[in-house]
C-alpha atoms as a PDB file:
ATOM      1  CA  UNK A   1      -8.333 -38.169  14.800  1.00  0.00           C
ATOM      2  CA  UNK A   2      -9.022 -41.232  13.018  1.00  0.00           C
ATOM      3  CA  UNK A   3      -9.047 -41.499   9.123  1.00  0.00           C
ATOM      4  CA  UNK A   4     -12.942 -41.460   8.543  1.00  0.00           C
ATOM      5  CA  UNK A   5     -13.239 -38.504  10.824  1.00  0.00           C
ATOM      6  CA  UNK A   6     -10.683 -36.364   8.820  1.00  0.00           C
ATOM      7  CA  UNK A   7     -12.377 -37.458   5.560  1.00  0.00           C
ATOM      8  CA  UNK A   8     -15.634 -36.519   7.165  1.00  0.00           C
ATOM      9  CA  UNK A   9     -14.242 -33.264   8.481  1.00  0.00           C
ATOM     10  CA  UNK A  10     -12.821 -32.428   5.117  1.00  0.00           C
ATOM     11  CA  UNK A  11     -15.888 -32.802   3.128  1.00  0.00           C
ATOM     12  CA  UNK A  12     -17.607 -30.232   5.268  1.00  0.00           C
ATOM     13  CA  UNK A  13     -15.414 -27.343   4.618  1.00  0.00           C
ATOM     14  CA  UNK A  14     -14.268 -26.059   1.024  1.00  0.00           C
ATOM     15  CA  UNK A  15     -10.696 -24.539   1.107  1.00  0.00           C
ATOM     16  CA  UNK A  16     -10.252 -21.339  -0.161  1.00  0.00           C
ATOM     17  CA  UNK A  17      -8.321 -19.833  -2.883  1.00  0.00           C
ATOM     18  CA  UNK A  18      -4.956 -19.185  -2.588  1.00  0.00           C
ATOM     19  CA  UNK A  19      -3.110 -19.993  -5.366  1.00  0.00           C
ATOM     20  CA  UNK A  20       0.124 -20.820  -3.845  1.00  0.00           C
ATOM     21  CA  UNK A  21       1.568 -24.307  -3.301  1.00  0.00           C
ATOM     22  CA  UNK A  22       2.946 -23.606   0.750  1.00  0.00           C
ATOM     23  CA  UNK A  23      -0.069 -21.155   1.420  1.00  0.00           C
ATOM     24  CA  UNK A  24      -2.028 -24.499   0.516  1.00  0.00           C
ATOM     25  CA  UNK A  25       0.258 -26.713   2.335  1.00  0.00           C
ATOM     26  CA  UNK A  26       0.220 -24.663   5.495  1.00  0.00           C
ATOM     27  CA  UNK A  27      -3.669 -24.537   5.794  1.00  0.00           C
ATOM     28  CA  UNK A  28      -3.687 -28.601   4.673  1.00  0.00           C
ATOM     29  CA  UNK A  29      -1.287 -28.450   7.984  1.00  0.00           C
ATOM     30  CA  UNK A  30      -3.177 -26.746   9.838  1.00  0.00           C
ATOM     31  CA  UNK A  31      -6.771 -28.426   9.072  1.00  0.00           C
ATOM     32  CA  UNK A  32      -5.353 -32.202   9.695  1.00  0.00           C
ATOM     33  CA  UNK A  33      -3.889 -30.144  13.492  1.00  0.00           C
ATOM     34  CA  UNK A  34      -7.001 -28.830  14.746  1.00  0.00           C
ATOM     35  CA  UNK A  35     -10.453 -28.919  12.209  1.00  0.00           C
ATOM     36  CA  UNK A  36     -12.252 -26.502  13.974  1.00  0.00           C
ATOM     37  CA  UNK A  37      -9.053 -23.542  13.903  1.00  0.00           C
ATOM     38  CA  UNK A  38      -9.433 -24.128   9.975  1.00  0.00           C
ATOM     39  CA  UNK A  39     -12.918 -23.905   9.436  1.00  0.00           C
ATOM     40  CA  UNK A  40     -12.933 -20.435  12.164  1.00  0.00           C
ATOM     41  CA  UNK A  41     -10.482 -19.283   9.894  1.00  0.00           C
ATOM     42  CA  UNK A  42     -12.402 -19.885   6.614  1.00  0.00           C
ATOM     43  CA  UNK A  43     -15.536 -17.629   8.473  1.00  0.00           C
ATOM     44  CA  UNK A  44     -13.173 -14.927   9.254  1.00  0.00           C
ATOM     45  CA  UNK A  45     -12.253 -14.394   5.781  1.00  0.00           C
ATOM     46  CA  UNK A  46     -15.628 -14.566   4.379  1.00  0.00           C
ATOM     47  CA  UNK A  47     -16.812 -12.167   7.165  1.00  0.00           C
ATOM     48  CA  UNK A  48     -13.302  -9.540   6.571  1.00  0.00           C
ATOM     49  CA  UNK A  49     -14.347  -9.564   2.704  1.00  0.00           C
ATOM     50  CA  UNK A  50     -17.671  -8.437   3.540  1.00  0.00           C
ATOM     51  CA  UNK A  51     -16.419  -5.887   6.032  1.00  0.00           C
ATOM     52  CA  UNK A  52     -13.940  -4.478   3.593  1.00  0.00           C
ATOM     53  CA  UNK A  53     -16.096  -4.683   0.685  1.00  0.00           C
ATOM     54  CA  UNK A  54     -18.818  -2.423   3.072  1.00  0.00           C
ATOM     55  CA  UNK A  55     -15.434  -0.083   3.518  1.00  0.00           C
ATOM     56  CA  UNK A  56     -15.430  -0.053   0.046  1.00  0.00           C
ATOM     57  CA  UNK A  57     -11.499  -0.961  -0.440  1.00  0.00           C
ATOM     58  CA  UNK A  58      -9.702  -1.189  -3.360  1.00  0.00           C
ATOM     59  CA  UNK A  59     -10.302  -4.990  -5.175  1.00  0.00           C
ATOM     60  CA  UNK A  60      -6.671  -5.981  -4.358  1.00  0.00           C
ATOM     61  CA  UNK A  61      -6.538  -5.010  -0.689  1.00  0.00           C
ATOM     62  CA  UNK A  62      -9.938  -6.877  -0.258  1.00  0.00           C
ATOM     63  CA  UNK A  63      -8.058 -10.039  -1.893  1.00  0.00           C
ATOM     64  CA  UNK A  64      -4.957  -9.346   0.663  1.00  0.00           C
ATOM     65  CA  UNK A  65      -7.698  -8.882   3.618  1.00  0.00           C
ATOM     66  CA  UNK A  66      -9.277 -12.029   2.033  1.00  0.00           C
ATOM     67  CA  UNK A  67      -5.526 -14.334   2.148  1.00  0.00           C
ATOM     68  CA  UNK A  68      -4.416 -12.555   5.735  1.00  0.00           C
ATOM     69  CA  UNK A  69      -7.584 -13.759   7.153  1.00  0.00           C
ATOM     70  CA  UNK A  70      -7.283 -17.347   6.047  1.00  0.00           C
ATOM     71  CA  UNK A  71      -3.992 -17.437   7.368  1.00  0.00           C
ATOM     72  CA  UNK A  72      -4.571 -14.940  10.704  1.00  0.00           C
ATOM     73  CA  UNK A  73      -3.976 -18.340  12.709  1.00  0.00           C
ATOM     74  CA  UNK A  74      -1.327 -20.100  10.919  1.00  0.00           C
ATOM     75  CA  UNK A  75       1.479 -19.783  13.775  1.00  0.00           C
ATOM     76  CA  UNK A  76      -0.844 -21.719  15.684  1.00  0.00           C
ATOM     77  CA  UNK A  77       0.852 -24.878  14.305  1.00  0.00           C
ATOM     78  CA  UNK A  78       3.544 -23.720  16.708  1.00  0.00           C
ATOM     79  CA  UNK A  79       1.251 -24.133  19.909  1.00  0.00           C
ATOM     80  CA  UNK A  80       0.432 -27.568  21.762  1.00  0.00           C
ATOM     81  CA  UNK A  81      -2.890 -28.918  21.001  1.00  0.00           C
ATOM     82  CA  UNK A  82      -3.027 -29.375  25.331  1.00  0.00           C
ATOM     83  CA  UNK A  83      -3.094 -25.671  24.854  1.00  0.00           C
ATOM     84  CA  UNK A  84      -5.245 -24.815  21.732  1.00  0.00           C
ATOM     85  CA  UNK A  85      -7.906 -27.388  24.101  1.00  0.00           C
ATOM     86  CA  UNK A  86      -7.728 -25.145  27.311  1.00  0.00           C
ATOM     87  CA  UNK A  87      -8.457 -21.902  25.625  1.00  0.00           C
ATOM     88  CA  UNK A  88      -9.248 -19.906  27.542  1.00  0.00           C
ATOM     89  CA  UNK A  89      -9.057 -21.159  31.083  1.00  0.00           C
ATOM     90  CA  UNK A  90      -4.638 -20.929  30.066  1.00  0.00           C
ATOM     91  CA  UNK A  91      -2.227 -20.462  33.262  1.00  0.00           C
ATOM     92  CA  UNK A  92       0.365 -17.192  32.485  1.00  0.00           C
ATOM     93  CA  UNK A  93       2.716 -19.415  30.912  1.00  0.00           C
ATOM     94  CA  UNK A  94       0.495 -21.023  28.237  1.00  0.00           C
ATOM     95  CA  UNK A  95      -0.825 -17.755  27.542  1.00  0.00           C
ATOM     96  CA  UNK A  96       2.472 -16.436  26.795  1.00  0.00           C
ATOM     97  CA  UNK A  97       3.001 -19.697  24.293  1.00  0.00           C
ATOM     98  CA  UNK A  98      -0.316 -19.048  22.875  1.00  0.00           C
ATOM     99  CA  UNK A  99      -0.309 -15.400  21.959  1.00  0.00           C
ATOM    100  CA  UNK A 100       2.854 -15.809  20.170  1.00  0.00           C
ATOM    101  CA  UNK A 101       1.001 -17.275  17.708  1.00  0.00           C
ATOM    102  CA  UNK A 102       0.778 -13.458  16.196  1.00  0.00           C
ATOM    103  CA  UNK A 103       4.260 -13.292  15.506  1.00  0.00           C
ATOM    104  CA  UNK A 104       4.997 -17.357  14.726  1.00  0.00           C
ATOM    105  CA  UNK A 105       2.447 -17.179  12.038  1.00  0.00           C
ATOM    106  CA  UNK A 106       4.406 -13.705  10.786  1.00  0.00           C
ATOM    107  CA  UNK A 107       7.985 -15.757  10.510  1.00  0.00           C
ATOM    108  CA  UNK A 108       6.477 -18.356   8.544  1.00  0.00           C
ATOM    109  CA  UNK A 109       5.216 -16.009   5.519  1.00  0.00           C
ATOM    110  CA  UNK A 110       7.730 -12.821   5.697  1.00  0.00           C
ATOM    111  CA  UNK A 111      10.421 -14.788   3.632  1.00  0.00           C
ATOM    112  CA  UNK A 112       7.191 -15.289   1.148  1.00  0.00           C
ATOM    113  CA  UNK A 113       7.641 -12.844  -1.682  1.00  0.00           C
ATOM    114  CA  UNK A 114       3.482 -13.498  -2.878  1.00  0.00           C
ATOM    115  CA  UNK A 115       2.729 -13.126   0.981  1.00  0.00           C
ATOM    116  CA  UNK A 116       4.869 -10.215   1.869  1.00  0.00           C
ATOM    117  CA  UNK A 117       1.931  -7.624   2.298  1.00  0.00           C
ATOM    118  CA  UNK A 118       0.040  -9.931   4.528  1.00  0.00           C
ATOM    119  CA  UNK A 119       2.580 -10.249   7.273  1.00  0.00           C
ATOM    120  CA  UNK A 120       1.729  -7.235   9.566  1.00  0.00           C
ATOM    121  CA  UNK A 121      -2.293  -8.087   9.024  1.00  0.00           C
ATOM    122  CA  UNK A 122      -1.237 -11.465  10.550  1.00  0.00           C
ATOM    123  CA  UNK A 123       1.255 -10.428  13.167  1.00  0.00           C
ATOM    124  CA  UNK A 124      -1.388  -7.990  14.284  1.00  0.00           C
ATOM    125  CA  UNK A 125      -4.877  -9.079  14.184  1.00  0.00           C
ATOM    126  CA  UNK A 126      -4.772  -9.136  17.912  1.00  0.00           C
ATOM    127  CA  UNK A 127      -3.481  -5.535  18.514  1.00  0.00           C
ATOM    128  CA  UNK A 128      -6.229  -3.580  20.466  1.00  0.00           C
ATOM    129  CA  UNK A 129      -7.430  -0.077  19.429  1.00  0.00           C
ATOM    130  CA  UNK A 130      -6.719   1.782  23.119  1.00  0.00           C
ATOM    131  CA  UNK A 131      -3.438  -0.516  22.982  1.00  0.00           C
ATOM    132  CA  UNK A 132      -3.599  -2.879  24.967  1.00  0.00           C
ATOM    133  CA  UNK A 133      -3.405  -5.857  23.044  1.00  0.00           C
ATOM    134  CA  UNK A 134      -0.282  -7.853  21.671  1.00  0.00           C
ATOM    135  CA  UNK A 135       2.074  -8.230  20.399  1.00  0.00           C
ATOM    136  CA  UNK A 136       3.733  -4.816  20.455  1.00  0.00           C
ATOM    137  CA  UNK A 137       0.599  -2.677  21.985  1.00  0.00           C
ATOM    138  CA  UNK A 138      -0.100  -0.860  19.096  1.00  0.00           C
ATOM    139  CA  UNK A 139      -2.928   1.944  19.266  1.00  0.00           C
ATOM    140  CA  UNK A 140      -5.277   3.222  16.838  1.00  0.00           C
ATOM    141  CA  UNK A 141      -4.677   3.620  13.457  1.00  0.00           C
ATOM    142  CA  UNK A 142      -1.325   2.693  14.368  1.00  0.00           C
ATOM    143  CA  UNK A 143      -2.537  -0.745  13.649  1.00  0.00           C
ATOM    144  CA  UNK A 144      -2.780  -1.921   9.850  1.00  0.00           C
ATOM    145  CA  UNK A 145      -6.451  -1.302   8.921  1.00  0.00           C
ATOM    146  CA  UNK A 146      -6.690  -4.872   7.652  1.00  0.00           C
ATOM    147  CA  UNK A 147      -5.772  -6.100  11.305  1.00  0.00           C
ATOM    148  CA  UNK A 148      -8.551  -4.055  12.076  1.00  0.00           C
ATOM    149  CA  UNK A 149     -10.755  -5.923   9.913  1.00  0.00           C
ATOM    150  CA  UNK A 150      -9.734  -9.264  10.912  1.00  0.00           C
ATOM    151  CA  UNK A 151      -9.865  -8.228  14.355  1.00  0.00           C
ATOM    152  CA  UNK A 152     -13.359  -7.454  14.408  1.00  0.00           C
ATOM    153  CA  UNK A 153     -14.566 -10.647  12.296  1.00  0.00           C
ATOM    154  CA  UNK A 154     -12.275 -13.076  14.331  1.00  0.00           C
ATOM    155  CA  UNK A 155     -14.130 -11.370  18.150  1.00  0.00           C
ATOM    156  CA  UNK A 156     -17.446 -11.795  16.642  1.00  0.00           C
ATOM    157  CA  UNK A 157     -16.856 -15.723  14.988  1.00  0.00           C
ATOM    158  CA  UNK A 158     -15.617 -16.597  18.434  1.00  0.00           C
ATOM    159  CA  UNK A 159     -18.861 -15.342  20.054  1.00  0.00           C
ATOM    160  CA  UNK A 160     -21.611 -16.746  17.587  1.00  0.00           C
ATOM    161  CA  UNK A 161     -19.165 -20.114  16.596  1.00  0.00           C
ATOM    162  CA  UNK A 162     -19.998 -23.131  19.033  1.00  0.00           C
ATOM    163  CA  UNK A 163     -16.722 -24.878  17.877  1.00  0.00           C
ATOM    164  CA  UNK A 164     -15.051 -21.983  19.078  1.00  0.00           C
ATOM    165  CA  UNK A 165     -16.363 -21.217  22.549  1.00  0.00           C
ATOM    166  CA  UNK A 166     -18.501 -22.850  25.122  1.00  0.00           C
ATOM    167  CA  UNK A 167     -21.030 -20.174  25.181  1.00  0.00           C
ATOM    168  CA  UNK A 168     -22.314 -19.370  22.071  1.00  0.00           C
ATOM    169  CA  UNK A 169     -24.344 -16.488  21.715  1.00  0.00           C
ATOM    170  CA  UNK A 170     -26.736 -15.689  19.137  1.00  0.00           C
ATOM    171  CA  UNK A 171     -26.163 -13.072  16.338  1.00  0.00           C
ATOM    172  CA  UNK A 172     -28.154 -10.154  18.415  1.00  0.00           C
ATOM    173  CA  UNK A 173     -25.962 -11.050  21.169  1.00  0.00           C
ATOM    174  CA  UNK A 174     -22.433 -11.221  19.623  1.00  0.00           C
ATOM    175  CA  UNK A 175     -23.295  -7.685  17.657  1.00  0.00           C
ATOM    176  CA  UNK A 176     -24.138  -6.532  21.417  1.00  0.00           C
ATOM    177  CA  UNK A 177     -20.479  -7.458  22.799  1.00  0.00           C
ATOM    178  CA  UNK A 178     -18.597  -6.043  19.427  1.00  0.00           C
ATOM    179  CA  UNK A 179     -20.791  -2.828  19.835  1.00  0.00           C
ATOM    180  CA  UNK A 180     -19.351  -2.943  23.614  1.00  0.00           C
ATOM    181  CA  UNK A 181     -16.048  -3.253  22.605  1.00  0.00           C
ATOM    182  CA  UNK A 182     -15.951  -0.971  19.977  1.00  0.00           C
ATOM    183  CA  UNK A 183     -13.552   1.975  20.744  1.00  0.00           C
ATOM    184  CA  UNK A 184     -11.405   0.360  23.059  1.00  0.00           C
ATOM    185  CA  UNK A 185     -10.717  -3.171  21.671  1.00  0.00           C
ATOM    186  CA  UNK A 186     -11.919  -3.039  18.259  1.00  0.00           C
ATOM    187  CA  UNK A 187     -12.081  -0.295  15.558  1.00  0.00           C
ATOM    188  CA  UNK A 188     -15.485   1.501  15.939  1.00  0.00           C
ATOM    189  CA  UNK A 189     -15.399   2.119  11.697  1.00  0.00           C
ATOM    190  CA  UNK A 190     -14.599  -1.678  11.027  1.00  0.00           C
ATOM    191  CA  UNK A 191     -17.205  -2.731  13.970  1.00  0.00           C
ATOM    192  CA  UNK A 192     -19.641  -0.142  12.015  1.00  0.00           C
ATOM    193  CA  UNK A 193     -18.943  -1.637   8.878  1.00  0.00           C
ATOM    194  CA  UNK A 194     -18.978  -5.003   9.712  1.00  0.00           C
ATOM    195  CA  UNK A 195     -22.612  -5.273  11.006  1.00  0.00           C
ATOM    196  CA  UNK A 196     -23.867  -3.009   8.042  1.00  0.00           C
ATOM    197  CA  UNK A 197     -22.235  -5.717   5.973  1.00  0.00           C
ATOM    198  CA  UNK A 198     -24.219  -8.466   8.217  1.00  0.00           C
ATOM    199  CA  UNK A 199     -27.472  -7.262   7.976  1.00  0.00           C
END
């Protein structure tokens, strides 16, 4: 990326909050990596708050919903852009490489006193409510509700986002596939709460 690009790119999307010098550093990181990770990450968040405002959560676990889901996708600094570009067409091996991302972004807060209570949200997020997802299977509301949050706002910014997918689908659509997926991948309370919250 060449230097008027990243300006360019950097002018379109306001960082969030976070009030804490390597939280800052780490998404600066992660924007000058790979733009379009940063900016699905800043949607996330806005679209988590919304879902666990509709929940109606306490203020500070909306504000640790709110930092988890800016930095849901921070251990993917440890994956290969050549990777990050194939999503998802990945052979087993990438695949492996790119779903540790869960527990890469984990390692890189846990020794993070302010960010303590955001690790499992982050190591999480792509946990699967009949328990089949990764990285340790959990079912249900074995998994931290604010995974389940996140979960359900990253699934439906990957279907509407452009950036993120080659087939975007409009908002009627994407509520279509979360409402499909709700009760085995997703949460059917957060999915429920999330499209009151969208209108």
């Amino acid at each position: 990326m060449n230097k008027t690009n990243s300006s360019a790119n950097s002018a379109k999307v306001a960082s969030p909050q976070i009030n804490n010098e390597i939280g800052e550093s780490l998404i600066r990181m992660l924007q000058y990596k790979n733009h379009r990770i940063c900016l699905h990450s800043f949607q996330v968040a806005n679209y988590a708050v919304s879902t666990a405002a509709q929940m109606r959560l306490p203020k500070e676990e909306i504000e640790r919903i709110r930092l988890a889901a800016v930095l849901h996708d921070i251990g993917q600094l440890s994956v290969p852009n050549s990777i990050i570009t194939k999503l998802p067409y990945l052979s087993t091996r990438e695949m492996s490489l790119y779903r540790n991302h869960c527990e890469a972004g984990a390692a890189m807060l846990e020794n993070i006193e302010e960010f303590k209570d955001l690790v499992p949200y982050i190591r999480f997020h792509h946990e699967q409510w009949d328990g089949k997802g990764y990285p340790k299977r959990l079912k249900g509301v074995n998994i931290p509700l604010g995974a389940r949050i996140i979960a359900v706002a990253n699934h439906y910014d990957r279907f509407i986002n452009p950036c993120e997918q080659n087939w975007a689908k409009t908002k009627k659509e994407a509520v279509r596939e979360l409402n499909n997926i709700a009760g085995t991948v997703l949460d059917p309370d957060a999915v429920k709460a999330f499209i009151n919250a969208l209108g």
